[in-house]
C-alpha atoms as a PDB file:
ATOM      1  CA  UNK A   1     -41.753 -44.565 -55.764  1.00  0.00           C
ATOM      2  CA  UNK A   2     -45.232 -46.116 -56.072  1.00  0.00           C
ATOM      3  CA  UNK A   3     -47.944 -45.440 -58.512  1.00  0.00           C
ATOM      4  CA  UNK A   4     -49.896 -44.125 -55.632  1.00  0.00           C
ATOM      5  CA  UNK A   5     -47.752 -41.648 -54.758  1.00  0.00           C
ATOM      6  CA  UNK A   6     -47.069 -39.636 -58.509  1.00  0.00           C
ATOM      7  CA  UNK A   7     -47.521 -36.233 -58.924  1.00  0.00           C
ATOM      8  CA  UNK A   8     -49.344 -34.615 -61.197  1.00  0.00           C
ATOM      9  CA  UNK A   9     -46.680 -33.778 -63.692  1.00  0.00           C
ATOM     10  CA  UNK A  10     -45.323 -37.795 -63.299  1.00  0.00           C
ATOM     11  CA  UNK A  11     -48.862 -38.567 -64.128  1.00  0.00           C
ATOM     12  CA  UNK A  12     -49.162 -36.274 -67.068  1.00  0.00           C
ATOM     13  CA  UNK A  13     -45.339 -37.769 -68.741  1.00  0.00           C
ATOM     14  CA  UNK A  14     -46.730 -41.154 -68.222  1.00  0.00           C
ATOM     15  CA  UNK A  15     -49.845 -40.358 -70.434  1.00  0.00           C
ATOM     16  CA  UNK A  16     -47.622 -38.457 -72.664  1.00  0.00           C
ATOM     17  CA  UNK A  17     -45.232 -41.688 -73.052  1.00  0.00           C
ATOM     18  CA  UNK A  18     -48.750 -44.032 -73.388  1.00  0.00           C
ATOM     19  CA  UNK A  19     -49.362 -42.032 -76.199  1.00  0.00           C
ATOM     20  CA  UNK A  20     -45.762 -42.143 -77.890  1.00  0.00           C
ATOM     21  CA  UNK A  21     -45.260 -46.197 -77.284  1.00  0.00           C
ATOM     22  CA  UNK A  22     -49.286 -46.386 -78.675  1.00  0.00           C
ATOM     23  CA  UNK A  23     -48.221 -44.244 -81.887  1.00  0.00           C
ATOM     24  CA  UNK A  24     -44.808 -45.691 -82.702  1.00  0.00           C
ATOM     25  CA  UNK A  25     -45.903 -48.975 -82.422  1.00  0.00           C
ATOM     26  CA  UNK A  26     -48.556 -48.833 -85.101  1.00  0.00           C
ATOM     27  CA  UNK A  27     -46.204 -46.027 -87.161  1.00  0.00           C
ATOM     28  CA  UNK A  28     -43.375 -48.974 -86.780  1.00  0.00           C
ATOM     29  CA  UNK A  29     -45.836 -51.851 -88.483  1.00  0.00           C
ATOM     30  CA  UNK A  30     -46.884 -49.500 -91.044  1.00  0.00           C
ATOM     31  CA  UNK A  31     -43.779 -48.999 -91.837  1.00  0.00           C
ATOM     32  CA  UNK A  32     -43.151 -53.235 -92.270  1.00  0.00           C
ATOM     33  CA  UNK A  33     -40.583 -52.388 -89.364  1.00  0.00           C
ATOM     34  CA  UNK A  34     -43.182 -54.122 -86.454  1.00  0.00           C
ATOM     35  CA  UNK A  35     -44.890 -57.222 -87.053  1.00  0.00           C
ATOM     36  CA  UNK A  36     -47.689 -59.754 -85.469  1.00  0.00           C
ATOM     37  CA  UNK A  37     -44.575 -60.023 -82.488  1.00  0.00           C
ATOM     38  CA  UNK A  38     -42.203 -57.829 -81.323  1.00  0.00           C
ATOM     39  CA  UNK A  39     -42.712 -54.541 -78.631  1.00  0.00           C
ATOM     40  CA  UNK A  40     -41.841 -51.152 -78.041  1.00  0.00           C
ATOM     41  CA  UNK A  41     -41.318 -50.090 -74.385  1.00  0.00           C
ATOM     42  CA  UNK A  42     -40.857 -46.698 -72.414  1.00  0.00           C
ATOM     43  CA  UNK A  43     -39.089 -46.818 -69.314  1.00  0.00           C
ATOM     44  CA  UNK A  44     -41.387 -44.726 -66.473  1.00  0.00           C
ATOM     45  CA  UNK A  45     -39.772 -42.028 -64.915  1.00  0.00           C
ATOM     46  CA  UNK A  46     -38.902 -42.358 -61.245  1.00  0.00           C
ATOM     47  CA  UNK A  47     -39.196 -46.188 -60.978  1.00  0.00           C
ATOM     48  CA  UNK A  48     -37.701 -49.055 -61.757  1.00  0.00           C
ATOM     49  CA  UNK A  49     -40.981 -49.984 -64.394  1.00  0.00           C
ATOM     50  CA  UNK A  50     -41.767 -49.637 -68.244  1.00  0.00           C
ATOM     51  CA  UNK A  51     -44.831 -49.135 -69.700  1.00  0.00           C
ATOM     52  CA  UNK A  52     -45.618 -51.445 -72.516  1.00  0.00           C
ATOM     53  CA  UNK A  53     -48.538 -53.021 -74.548  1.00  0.00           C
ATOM     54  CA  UNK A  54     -49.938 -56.768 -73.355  1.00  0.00           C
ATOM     55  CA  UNK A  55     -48.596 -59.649 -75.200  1.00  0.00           C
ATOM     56  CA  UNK A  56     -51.800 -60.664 -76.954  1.00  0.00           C
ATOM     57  CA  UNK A  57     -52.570 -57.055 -78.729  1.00  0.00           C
ATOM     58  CA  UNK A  58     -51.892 -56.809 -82.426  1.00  0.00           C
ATOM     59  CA  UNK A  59     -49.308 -54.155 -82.415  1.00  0.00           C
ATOM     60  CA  UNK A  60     -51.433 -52.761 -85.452  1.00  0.00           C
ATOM     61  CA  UNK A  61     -53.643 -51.619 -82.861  1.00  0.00           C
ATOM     62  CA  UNK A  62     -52.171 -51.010 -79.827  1.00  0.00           C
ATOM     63  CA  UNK A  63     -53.931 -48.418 -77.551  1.00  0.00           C
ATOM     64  CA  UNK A  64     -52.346 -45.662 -74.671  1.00  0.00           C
ATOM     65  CA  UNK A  65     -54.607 -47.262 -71.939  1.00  0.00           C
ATOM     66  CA  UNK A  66     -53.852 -50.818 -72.433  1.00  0.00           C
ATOM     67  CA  UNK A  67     -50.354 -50.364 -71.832  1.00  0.00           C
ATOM     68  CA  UNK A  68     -49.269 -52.538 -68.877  1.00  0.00           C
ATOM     69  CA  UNK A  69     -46.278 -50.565 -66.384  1.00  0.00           C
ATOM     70  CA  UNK A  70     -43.954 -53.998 -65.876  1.00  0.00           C
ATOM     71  CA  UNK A  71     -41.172 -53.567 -62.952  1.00  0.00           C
ATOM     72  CA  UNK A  72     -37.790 -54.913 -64.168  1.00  0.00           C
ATOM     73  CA  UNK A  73     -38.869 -57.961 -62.976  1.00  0.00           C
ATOM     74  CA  UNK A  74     -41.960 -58.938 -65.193  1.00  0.00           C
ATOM     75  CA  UNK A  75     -44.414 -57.989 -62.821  1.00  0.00           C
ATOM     76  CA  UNK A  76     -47.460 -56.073 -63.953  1.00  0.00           C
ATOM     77  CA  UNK A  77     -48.028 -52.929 -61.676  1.00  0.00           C
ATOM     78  CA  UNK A  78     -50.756 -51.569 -63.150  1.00  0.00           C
ATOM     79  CA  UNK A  79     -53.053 -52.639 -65.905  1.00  0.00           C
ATOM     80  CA  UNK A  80     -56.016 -54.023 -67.561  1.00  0.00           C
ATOM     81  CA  UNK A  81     -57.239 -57.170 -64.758  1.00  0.00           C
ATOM     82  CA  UNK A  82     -55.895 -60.548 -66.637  1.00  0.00           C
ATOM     83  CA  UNK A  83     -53.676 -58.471 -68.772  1.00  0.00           C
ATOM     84  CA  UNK A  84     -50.050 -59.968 -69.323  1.00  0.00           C
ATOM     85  CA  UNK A  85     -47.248 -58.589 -70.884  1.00  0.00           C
ATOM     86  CA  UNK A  86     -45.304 -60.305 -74.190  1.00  0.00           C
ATOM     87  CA  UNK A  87     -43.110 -63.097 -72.538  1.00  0.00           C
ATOM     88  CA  UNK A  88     -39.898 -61.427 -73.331  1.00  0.00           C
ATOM     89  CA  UNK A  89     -39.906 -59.085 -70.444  1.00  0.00           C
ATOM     90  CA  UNK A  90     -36.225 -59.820 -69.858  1.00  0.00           C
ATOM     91  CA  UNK A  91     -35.158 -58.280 -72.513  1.00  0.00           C
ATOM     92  CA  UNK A  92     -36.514 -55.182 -71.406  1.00  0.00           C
ATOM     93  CA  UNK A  93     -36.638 -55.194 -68.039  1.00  0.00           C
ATOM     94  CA  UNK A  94     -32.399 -56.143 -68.067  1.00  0.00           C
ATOM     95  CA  UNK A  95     -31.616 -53.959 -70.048  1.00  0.00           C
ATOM     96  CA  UNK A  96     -33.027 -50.756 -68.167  1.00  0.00           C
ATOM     97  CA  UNK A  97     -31.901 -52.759 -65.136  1.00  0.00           C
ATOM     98  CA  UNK A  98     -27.973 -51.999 -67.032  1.00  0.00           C
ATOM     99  CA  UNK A  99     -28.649 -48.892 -68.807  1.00  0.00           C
ATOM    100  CA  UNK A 100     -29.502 -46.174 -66.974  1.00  0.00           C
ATOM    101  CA  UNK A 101     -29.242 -43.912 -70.359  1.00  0.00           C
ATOM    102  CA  UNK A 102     -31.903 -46.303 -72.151  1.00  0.00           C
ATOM    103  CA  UNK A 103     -35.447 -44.573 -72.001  1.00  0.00           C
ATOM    104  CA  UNK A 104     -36.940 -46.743 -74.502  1.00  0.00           C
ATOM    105  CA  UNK A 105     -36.217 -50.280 -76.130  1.00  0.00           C
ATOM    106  CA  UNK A 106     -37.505 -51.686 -79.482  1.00  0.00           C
ATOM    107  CA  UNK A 107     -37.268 -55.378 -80.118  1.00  0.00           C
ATOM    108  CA  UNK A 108     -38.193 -56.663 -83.541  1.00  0.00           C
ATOM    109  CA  UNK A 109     -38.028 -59.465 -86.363  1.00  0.00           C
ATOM    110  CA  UNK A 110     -36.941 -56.740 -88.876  1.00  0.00           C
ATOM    111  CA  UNK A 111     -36.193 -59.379 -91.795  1.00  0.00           C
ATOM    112  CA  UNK A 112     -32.835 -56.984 -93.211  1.00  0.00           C
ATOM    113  CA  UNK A 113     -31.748 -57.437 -89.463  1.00  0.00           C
ATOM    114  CA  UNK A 114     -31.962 -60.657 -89.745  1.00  0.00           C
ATOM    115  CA  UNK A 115     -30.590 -61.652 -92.835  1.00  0.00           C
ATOM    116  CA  UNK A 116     -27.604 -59.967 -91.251  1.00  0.00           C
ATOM    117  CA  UNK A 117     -27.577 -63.034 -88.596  1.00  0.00           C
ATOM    118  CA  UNK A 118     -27.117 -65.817 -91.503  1.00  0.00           C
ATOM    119  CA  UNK A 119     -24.214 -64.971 -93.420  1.00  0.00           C
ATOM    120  CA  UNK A 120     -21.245 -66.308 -92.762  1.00  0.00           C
ATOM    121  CA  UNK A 121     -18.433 -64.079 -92.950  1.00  0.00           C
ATOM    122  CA  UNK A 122     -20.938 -60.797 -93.309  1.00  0.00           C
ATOM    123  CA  UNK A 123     -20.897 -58.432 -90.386  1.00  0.00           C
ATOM    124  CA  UNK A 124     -23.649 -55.411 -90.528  1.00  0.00           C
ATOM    125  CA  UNK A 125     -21.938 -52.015 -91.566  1.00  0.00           C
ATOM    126  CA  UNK A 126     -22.341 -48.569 -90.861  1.00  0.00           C
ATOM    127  CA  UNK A 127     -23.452 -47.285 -94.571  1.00  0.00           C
ATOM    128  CA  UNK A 128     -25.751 -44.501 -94.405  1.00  0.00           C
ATOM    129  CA  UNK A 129     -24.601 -41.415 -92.975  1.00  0.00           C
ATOM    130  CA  UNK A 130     -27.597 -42.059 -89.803  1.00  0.00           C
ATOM    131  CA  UNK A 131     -25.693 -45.166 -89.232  1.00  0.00           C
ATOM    132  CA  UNK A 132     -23.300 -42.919 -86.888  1.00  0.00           C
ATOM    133  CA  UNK A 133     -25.708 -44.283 -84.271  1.00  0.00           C
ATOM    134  CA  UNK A 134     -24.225 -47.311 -83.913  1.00  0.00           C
ATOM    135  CA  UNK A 135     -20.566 -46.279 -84.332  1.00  0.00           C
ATOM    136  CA  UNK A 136     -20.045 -48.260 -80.844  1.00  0.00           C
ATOM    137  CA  UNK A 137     -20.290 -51.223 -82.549  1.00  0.00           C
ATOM    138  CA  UNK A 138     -23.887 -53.815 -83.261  1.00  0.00           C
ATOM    139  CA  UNK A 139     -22.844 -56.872 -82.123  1.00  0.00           C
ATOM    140  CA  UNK A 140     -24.494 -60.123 -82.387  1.00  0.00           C
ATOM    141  CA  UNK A 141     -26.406 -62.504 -79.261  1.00  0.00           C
ATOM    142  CA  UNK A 142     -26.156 -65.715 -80.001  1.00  0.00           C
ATOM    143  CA  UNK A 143     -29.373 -66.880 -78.378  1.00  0.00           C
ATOM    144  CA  UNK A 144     -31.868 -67.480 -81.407  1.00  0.00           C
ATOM    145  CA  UNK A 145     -34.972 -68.544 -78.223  1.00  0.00           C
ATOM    146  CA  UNK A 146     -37.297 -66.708 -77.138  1.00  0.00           C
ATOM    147  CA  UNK A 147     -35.762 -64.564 -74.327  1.00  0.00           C
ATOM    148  CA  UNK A 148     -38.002 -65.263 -71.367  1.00  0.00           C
ATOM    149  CA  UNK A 149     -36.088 -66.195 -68.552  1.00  0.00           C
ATOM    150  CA  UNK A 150     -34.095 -63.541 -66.340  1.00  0.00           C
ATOM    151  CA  UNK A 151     -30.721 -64.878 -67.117  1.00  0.00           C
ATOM    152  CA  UNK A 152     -31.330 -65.059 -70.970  1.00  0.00           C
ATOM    153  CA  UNK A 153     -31.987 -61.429 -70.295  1.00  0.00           C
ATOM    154  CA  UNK A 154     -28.897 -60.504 -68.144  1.00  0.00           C
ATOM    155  CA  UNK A 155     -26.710 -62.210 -70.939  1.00  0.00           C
ATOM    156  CA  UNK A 156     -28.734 -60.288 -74.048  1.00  0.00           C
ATOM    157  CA  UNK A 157     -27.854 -57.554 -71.647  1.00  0.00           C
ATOM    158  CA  UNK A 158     -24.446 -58.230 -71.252  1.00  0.00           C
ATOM    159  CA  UNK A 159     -23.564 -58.599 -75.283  1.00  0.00           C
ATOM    160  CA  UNK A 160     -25.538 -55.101 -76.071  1.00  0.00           C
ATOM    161  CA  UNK A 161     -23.029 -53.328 -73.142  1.00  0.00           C
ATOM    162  CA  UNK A 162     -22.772 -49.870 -74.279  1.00  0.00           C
ATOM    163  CA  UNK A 163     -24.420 -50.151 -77.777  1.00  0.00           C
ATOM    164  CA  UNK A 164     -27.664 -49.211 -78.865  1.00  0.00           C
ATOM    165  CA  UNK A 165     -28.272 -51.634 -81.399  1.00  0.00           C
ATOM    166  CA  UNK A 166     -27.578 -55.589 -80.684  1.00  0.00           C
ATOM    167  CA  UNK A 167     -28.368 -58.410 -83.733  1.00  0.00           C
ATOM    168  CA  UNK A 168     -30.527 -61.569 -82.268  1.00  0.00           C
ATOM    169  CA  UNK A 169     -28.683 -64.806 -84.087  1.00  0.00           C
ATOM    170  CA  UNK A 170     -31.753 -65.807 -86.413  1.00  0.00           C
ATOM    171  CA  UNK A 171     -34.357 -63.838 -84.418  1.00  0.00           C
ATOM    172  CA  UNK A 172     -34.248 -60.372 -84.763  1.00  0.00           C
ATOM    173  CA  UNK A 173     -32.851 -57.008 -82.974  1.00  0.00           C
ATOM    174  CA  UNK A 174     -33.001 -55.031 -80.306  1.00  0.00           C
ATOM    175  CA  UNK A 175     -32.621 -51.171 -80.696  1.00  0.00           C
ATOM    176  CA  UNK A 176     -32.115 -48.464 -77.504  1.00  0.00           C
ATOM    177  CA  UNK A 177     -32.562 -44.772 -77.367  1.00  0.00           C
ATOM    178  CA  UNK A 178     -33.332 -41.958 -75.417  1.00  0.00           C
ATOM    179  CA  UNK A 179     -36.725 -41.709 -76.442  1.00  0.00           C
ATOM    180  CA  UNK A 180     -40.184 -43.099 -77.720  1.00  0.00           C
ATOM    181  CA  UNK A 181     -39.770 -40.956 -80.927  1.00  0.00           C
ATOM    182  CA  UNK A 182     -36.194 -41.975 -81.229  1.00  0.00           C
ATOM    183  CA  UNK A 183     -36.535 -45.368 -81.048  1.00  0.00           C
ATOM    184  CA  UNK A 184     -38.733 -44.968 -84.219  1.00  0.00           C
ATOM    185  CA  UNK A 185     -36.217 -43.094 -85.761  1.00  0.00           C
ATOM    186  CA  UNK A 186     -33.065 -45.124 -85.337  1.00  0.00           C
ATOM    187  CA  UNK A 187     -35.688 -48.065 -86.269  1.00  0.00           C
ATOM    188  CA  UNK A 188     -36.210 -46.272 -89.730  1.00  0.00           C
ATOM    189  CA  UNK A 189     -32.388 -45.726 -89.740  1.00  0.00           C
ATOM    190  CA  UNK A 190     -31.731 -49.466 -89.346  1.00  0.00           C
ATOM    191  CA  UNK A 191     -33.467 -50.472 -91.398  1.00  0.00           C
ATOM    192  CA  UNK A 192     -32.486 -48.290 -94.500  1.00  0.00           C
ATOM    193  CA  UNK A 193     -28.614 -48.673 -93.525  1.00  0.00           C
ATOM    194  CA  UNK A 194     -29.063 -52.404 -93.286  1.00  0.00           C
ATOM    195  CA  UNK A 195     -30.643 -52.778 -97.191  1.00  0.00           C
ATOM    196  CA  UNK A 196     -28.118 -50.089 -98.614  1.00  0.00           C
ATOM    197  CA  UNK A 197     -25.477 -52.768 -97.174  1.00  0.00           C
ATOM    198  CA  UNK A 198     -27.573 -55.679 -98.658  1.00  0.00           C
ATOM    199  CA  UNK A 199     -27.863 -53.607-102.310  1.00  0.00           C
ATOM    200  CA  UNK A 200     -23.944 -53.590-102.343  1.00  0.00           C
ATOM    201  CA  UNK A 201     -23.612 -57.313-101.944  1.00  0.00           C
ATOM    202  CA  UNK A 202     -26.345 -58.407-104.295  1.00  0.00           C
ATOM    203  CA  UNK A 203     -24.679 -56.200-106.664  1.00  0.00           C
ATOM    204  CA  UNK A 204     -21.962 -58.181-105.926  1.00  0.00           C
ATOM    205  CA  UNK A 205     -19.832 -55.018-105.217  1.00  0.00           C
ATOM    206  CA  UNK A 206     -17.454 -54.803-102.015  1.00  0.00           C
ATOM    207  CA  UNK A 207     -19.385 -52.476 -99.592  1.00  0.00           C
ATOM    208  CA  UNK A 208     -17.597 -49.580 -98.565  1.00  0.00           C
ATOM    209  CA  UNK A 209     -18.838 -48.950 -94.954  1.00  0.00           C
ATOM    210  CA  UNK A 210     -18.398 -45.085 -93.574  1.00  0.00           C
ATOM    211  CA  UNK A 211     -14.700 -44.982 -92.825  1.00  0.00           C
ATOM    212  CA  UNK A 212     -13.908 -43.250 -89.053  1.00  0.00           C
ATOM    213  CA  UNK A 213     -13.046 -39.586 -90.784  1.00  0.00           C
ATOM    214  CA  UNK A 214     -16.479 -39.433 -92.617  1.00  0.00           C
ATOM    215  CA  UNK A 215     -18.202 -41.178 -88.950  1.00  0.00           C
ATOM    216  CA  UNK A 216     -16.233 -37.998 -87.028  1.00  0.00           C
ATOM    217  CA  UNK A 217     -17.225 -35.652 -90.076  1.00  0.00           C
ATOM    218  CA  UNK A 218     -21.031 -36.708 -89.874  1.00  0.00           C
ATOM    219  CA  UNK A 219     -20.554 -36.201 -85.654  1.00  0.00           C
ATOM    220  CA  UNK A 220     -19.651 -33.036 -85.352  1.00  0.00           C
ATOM    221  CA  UNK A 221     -22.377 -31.647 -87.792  1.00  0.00           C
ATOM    222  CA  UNK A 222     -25.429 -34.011 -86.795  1.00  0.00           C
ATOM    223  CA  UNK A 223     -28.459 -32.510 -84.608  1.00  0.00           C
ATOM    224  CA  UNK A 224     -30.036 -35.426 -83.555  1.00  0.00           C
ATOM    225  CA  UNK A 225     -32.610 -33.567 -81.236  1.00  0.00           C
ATOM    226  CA  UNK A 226     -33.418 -31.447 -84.688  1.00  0.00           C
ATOM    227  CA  UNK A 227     -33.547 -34.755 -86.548  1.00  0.00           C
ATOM    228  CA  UNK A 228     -35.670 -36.850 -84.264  1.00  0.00           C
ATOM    229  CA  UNK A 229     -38.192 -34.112 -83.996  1.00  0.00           C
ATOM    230  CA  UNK A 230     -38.515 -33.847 -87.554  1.00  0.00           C
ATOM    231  CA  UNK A 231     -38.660 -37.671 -88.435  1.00  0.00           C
ATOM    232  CA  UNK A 232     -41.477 -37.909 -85.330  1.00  0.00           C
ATOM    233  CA  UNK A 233     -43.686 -35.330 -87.026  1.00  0.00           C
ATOM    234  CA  UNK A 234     -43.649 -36.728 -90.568  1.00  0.00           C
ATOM    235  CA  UNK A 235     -44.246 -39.967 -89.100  1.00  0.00           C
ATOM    236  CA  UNK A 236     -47.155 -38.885 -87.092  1.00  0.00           C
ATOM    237  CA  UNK A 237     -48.158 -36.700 -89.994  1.00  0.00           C
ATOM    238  CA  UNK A 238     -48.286 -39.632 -92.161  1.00  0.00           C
ATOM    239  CA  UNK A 239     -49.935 -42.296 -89.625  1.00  0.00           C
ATOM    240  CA  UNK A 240     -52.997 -39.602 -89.630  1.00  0.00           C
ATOM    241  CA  UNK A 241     -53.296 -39.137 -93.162  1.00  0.00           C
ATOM    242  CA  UNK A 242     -53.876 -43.392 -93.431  1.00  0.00           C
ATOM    243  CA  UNK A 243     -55.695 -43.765 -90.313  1.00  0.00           C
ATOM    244  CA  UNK A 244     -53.239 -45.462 -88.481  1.00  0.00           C
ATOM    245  CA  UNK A 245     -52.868 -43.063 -85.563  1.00  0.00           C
ATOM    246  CA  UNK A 246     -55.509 -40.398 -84.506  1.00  0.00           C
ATOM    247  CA  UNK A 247     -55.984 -37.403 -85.629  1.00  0.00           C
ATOM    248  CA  UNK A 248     -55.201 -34.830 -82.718  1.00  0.00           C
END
């Protein structure tokens, strides 16, 4: 499908997702979980594209109608004339390319992430009860570059297989989801499982990660589409009340 040929209701979910990737990026760095680098992505329904922002906006400010749509490829489709995307396309456009469940992909340098990536001996746990998420496993690319080249990506593709969370060795992490709004959520969720692991071993305590009778007890009561929905409105709710997102 071409951009030329959407309908009006593909037009109307792609300015619904330019306003999700817009919002959760600036929700994500007010939350210290987004930095000067990093990108969120939406994948755009019917094609084989994403939208996300151009590699030279602060992610502070990032705005629904400078969003770039990227085929898996790298190449901009539509967007702002002289506009580029961040150069780590490939790590996007792969792993839509190999994940036909993925709707949206975060990559950060979320410092607890990490830390996670310099340890020897210290794999990342599930602790929290949210950390269900990952109960597939978050294993660990080895690649500590920049991933800009198509292979790089087809390899960071490759170690995330079926997960939705992969560690970048000394770099950072990538995190997959279903959503724009989940994405932020499981972002939050990282994050707070990965320092509740950290607070064990600084206390210099064994951690005691979620064994797989609490991970199956968690399962069969959680409500993610409940939960997401939730998280996404007090996150919105509180990116108005400081000015970091508008106001509608």
């Amino acid at each position: 499908m071409s951009l030329d040929a959407l309908t009006q209701t593909q037009a109307g979910a792609i300015a619904r997702l330019r306003e999700e990737v817009a919002a959760a990026s600036r929700l994500l760095v007010m939350e210290n979980l987004l930095d000067y680098s990093g990108h969120v992505s939406a994948r755009v329904p019917g094609m084989d594209a994403y939208l996300i922002q151009p590699g030279v906006d602060p992610r502070s400010d990032v705005l629904p109608g400078r969003l770039l749509i990227v085929d898996f490829d790298g190449n901009v489709l539509e967007g702002g004339a002289g506009l580029r995307p961040p150069i780590e396309t490939p790590i996007h456009g792969e792993i839509y390319r190999a994940r036909p469940d993925v709707q949206s992909v975060l990559h950060s340098h979320m410092e607890l992430a990490i830390a996670f990536t310099l340890m020897e001996g210290v794999q990342l746990q599930l602790m929290r009860a949210r950390a269900v998420r990952w109960e597939s496993g978050i294993p660990m690319h080895p690649d500590p570059s920049h991933i800009k080249l198509k292979s790089q990506g087809e390899a960071l593709a490759r170690d995330l297989g079926p997960s939705h969370a992969l560690l970048m060795r000394a770099h950072g992490l990538v995190l997959t989801a279903e959503s724009v709004p989940a994405i932020l959520v499981d972002a939050v969720h990282f994050d707070e499982n990965a320092r509740a692991h950290m607070q064990a071993l600084q206390a210099g305590k064994t951690p005691l990660p979620l064994t797989p009778e609490e991970i199956a007890q968690i399962n069969k009561h959680e409500v993610r589409d409940f939960h997401i929905g939730k998280l996404w409105a007090y996150y919105l709710n509180k990116g108005r009340k400081a000015g970091v997102v508008r106001g509608e």
